[in-house]
PDB file of N, CA and C in Angstrom:
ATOM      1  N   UNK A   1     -25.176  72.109 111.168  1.00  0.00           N
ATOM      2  CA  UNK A   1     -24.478  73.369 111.044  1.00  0.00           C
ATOM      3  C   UNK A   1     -23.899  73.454 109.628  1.00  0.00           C
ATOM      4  N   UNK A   2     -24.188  74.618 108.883  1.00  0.00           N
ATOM      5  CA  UNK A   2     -23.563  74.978 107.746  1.00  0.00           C
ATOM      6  C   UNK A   2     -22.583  75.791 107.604  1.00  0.00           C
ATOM      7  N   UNK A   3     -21.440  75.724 106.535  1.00  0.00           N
ATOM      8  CA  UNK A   3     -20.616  76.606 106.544  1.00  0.00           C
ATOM      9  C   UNK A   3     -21.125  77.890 105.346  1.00  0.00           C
ATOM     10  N   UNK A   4     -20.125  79.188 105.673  1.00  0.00           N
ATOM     11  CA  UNK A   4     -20.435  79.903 104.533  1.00  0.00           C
ATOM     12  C   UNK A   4     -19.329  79.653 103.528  1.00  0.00           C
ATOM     13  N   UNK A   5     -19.593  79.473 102.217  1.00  0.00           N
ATOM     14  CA  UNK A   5     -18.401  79.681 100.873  1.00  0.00           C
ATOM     15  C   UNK A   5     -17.490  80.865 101.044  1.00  0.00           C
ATOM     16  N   UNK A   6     -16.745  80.631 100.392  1.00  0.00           N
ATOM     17  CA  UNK A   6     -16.082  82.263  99.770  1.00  0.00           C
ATOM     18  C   UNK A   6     -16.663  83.370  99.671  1.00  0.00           C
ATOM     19  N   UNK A   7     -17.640  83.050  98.972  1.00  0.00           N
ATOM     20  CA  UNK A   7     -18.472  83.724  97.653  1.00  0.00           C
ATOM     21  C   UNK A   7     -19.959  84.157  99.242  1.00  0.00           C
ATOM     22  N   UNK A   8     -19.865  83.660 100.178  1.00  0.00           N
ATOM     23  CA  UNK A   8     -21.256  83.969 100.875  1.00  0.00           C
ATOM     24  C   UNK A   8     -22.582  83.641 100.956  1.00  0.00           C
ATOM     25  N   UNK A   9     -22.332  82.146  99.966  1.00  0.00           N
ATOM     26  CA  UNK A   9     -23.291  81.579 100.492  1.00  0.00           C
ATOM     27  C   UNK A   9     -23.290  80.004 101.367  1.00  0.00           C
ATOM     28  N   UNK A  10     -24.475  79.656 101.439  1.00  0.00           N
ATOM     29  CA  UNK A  10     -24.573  78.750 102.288  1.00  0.00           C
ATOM     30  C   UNK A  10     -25.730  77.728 102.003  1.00  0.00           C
ATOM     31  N   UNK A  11     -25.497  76.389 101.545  1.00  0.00           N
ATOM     32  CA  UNK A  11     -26.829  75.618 101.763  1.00  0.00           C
ATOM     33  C   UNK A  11     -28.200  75.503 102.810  1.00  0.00           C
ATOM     34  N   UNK A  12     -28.966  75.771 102.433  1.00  0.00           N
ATOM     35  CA  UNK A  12     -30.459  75.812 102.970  1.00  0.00           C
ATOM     36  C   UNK A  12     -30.981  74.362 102.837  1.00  0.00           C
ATOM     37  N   UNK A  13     -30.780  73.482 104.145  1.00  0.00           N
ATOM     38  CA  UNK A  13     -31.309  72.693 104.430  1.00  0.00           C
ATOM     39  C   UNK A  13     -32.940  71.864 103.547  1.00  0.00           C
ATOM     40  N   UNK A  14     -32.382  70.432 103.425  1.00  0.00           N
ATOM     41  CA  UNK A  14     -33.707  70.036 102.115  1.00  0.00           C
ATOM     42  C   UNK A  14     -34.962  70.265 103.016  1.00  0.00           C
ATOM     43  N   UNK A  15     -34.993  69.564 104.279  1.00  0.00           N
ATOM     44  CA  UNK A  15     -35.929  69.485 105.132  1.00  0.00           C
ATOM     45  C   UNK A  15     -37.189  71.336 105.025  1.00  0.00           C
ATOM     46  N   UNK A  16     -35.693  72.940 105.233  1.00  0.00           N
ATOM     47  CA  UNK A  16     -36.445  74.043 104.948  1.00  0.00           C
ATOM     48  C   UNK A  16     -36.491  74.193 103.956  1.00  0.00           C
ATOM     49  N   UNK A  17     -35.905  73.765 102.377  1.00  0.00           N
ATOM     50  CA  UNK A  17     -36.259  74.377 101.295  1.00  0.00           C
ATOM     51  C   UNK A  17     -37.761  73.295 100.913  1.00  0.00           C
ATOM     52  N   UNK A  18     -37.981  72.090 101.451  1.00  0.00           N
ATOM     53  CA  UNK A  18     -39.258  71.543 101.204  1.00  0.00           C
ATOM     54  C   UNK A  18     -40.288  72.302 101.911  1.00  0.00           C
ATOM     55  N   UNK A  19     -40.191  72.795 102.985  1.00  0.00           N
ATOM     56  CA  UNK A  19     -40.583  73.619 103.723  1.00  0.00           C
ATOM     57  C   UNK A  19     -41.551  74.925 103.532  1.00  0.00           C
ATOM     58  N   UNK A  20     -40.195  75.502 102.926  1.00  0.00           N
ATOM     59  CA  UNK A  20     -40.459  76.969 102.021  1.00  0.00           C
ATOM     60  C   UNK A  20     -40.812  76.790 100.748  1.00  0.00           C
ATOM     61  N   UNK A  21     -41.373  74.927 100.044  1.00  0.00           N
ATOM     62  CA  UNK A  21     -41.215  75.498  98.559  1.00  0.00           C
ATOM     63  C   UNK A  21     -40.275  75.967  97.852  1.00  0.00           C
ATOM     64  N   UNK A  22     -39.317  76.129  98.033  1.00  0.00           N
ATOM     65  CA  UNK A  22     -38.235  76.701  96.948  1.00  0.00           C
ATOM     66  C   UNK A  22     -37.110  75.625  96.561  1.00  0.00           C
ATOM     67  N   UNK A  23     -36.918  76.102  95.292  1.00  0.00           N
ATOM     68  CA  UNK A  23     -35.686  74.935  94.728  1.00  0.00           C
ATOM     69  C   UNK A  23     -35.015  75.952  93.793  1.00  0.00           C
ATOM     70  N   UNK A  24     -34.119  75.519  93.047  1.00  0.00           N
ATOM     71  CA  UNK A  24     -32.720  76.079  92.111  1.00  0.00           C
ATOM     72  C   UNK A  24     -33.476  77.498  91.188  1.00  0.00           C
ATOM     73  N   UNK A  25     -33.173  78.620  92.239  1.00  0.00           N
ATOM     74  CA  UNK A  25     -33.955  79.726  91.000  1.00  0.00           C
ATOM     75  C   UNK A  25     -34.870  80.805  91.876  1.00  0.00           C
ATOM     76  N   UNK A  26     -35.379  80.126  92.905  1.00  0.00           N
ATOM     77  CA  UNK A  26     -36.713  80.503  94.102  1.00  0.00           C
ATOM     78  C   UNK A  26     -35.587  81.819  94.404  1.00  0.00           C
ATOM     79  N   UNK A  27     -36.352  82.715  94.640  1.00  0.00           N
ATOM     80  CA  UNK A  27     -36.391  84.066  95.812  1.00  0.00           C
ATOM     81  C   UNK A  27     -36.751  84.169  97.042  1.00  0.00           C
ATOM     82  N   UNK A  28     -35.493  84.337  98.343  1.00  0.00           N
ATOM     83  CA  UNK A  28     -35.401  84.377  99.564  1.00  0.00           C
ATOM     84  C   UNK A  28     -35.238  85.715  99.823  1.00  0.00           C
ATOM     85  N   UNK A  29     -36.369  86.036 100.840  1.00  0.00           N
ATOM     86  CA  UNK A  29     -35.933  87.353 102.074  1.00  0.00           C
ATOM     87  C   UNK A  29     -34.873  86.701 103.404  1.00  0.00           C
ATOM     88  N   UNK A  30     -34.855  87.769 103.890  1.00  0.00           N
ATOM     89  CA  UNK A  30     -33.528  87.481 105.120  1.00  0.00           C
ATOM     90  C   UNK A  30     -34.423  88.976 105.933  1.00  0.00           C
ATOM     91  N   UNK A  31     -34.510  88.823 107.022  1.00  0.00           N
ATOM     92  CA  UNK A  31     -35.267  89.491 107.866  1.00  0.00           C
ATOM     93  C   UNK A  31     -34.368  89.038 109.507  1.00  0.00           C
ATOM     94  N   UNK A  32     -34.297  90.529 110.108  1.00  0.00           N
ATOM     95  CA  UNK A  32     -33.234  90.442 111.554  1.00  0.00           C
ATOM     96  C   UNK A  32     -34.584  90.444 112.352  1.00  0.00           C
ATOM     97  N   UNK A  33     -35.077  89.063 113.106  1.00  0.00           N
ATOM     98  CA  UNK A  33     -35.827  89.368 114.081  1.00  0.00           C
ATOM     99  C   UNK A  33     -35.626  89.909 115.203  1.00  0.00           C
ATOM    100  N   UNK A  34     -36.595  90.156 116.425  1.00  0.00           N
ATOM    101  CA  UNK A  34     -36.754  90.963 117.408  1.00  0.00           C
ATOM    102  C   UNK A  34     -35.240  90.449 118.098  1.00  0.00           C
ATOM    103  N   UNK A  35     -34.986  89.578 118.069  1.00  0.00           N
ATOM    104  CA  UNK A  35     -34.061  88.412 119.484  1.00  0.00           C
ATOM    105  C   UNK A  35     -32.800  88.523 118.323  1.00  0.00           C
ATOM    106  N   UNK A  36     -32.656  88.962 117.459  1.00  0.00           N
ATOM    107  CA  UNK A  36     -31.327  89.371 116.634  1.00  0.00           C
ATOM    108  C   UNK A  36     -31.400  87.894 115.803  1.00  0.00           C
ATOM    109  N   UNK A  37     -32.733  87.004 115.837  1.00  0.00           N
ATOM    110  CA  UNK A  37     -32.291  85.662 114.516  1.00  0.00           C
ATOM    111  C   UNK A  37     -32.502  86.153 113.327  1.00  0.00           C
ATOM    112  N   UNK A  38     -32.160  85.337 112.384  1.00  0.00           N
ATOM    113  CA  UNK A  38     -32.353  85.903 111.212  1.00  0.00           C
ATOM    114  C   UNK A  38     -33.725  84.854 110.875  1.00  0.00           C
ATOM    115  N   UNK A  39     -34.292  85.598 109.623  1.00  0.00           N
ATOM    116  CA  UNK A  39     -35.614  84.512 109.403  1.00  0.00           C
ATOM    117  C   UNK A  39     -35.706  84.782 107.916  1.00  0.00           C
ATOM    118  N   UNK A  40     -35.575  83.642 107.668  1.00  0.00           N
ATOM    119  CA  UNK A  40     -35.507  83.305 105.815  1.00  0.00           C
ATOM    120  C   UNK A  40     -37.135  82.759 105.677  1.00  0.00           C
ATOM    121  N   UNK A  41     -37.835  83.278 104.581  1.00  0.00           N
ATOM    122  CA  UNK A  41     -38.931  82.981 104.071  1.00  0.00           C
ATOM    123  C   UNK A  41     -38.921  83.256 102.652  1.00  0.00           C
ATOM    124  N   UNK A  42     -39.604  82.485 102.162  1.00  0.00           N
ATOM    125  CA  UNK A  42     -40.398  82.361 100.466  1.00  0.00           C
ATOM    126  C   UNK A  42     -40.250  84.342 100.122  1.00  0.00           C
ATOM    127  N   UNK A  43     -39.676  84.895  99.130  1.00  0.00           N
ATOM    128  CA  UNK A  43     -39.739  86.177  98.605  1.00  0.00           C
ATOM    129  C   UNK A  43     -41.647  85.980  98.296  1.00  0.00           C
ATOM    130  N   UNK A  44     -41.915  87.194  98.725  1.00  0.00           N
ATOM    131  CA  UNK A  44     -43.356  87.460  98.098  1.00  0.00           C
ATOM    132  C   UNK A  44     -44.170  86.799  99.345  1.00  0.00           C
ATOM    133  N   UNK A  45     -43.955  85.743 100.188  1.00  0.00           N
ATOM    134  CA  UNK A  45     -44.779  84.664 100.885  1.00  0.00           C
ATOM    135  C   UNK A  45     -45.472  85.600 101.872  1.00  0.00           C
ATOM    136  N   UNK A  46     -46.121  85.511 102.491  1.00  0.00           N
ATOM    137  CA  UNK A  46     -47.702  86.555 103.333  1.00  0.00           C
ATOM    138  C   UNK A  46     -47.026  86.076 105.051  1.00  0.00           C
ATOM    139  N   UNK A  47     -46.771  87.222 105.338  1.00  0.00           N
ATOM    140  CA  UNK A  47     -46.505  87.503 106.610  1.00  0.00           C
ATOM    141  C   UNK A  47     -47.183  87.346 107.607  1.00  0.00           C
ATOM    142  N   UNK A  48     -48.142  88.516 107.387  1.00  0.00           N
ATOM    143  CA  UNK A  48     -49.710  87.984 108.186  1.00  0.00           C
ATOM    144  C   UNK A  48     -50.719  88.217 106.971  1.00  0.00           C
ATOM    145  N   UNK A  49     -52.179  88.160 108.003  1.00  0.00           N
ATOM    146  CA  UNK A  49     -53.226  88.068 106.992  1.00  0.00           C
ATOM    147  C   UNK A  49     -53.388  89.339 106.004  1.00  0.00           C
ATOM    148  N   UNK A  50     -52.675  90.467 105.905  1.00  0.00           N
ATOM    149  CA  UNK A  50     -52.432  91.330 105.479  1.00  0.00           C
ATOM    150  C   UNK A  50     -51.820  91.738 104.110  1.00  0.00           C
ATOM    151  N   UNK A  51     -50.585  90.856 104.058  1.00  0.00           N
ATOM    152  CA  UNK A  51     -49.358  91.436 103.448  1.00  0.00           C
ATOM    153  C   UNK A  51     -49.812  91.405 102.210  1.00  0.00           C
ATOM    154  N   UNK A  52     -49.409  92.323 101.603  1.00  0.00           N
ATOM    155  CA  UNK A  52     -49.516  92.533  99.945  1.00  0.00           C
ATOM    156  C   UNK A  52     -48.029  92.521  99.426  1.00  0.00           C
ATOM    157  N   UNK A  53     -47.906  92.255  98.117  1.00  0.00           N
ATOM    158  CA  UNK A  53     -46.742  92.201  97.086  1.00  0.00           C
ATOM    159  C   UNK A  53     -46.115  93.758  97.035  1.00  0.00           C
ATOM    160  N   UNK A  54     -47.022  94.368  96.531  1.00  0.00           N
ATOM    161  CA  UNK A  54     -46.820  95.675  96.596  1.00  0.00           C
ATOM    162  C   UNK A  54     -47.206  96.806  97.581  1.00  0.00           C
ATOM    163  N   UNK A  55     -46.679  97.962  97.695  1.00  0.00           N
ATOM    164  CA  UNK A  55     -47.319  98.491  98.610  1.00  0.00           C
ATOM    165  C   UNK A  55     -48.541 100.332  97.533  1.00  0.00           C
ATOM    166  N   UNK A  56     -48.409  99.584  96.286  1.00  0.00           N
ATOM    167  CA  UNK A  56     -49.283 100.521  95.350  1.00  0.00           C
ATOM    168  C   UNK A  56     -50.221  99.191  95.305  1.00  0.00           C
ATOM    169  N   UNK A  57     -50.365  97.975  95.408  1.00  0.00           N
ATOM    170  CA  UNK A  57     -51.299  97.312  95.172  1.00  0.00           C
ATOM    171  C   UNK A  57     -53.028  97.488  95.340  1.00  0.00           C
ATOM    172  N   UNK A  58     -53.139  98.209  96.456  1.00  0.00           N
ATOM    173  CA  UNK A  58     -54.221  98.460  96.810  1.00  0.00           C
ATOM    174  C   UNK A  58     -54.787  99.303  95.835  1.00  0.00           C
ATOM    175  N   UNK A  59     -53.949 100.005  95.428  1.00  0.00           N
ATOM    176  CA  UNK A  59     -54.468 101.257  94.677  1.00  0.00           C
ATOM    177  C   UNK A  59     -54.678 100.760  93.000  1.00  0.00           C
ATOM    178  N   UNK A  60     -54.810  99.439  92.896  1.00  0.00           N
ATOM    179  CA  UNK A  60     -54.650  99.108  91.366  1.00  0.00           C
ATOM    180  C   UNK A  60     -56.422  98.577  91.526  1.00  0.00           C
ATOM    181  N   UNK A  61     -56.449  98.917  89.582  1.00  0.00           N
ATOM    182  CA  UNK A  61     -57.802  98.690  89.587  1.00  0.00           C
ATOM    183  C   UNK A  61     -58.209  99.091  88.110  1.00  0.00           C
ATOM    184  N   UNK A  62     -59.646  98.919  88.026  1.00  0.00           N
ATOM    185  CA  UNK A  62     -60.323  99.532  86.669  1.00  0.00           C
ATOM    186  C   UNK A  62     -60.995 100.528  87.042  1.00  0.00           C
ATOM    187  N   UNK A  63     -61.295 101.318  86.333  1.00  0.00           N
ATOM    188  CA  UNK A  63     -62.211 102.690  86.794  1.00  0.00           C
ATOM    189  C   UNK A  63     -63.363 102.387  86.158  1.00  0.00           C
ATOM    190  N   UNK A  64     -64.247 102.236  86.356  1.00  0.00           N
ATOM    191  CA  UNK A  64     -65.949 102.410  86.001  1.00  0.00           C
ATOM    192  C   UNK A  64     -66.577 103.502  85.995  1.00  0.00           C
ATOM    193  N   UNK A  65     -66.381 104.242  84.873  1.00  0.00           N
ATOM    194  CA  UNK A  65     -66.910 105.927  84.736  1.00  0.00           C
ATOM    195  C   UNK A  65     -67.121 106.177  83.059  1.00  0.00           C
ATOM    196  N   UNK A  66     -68.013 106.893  82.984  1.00  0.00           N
ATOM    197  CA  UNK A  66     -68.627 107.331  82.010  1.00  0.00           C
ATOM    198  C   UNK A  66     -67.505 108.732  81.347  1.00  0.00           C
ATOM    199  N   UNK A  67     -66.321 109.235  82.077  1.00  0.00           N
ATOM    200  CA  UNK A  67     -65.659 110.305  81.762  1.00  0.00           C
ATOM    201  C   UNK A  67     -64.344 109.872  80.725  1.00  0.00           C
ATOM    202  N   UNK A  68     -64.287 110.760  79.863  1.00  0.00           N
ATOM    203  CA  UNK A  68     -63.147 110.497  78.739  1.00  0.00           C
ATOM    204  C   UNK A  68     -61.809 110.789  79.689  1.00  0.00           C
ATOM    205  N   UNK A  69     -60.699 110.463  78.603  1.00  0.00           N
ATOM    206  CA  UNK A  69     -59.336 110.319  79.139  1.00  0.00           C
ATOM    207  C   UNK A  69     -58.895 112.196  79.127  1.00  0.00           C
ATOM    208  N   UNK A  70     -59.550 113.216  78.671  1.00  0.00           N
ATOM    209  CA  UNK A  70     -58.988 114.312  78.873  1.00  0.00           C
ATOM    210  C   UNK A  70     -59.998 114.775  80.350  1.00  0.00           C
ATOM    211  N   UNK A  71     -61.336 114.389  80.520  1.00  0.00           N
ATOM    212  CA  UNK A  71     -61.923 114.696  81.436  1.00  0.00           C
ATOM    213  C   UNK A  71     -60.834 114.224  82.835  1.00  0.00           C
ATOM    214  N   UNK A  72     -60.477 113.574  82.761  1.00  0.00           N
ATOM    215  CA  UNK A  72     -60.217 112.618  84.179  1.00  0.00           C
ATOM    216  C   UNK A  72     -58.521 113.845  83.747  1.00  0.00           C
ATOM    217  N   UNK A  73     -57.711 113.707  83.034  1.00  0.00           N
ATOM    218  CA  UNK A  73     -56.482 114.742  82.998  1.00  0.00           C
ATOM    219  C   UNK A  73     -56.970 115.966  83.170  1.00  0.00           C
ATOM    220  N   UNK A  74     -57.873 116.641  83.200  1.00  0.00           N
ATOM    221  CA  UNK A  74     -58.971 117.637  83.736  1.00  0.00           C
ATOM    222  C   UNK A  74     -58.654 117.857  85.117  1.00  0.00           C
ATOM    223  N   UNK A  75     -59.072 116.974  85.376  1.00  0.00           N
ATOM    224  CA  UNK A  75     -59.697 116.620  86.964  1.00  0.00           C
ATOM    225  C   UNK A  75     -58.097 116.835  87.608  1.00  0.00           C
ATOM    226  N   UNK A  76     -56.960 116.179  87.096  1.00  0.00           N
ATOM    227  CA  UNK A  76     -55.867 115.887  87.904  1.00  0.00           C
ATOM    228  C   UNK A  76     -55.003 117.087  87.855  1.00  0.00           C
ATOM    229  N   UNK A  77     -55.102 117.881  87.080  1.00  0.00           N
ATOM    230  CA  UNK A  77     -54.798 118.939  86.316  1.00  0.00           C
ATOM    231  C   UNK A  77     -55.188 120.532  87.647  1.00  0.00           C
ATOM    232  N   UNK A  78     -56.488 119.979  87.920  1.00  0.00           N
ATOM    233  CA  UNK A  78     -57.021 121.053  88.958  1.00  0.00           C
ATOM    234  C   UNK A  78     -57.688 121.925  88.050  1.00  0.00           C
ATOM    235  N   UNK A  79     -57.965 121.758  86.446  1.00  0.00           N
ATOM    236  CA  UNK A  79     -59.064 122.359  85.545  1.00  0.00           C
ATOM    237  C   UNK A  79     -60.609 122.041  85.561  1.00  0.00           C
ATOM    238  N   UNK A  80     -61.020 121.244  86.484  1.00  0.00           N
ATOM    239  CA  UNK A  80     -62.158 120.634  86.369  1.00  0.00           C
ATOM    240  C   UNK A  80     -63.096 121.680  87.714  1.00  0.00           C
TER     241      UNK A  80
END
């Protein structure tokens, strides 16, 4: 059992920070599960087989097109 500081925090066990990978500096989520626990994991770490960093991630990329940079402002424009 841990206590909380003043200040609000609280040591994270060596056994879970070996666990989670994290040491002096690492980024923690805090998440209220279904049953009201709380659940600390790795910031960024994959939830399910799914999870992305971002939620624009999908949408990142290179474009492969033969069209100039005013054609494509054209296009977005609703002039095309």
């Amino acid at each position: 059992m841990n206590a909380i500081t003043t200040k609000g925090q609280v040591t994270i066990p060596k056994a879970i920070r070996e666990l989670l990978d994290i040491g002096p500096g690492s980024k923690v989520e805090f998440t209220l599960g279904p049953s009201g626990d709380i659940i600390v994991r790795k910031a960024g770490a994959a939830v399910g087989p799914q999870r992305e960093t971002s939620r624009f991630a999908r949408f990142t990329g290179t474009l492969q097109s033969n069209m100039t940079t005013d054609d494509i402002m054209a296009l977005t424009r609703g002039e095309a």
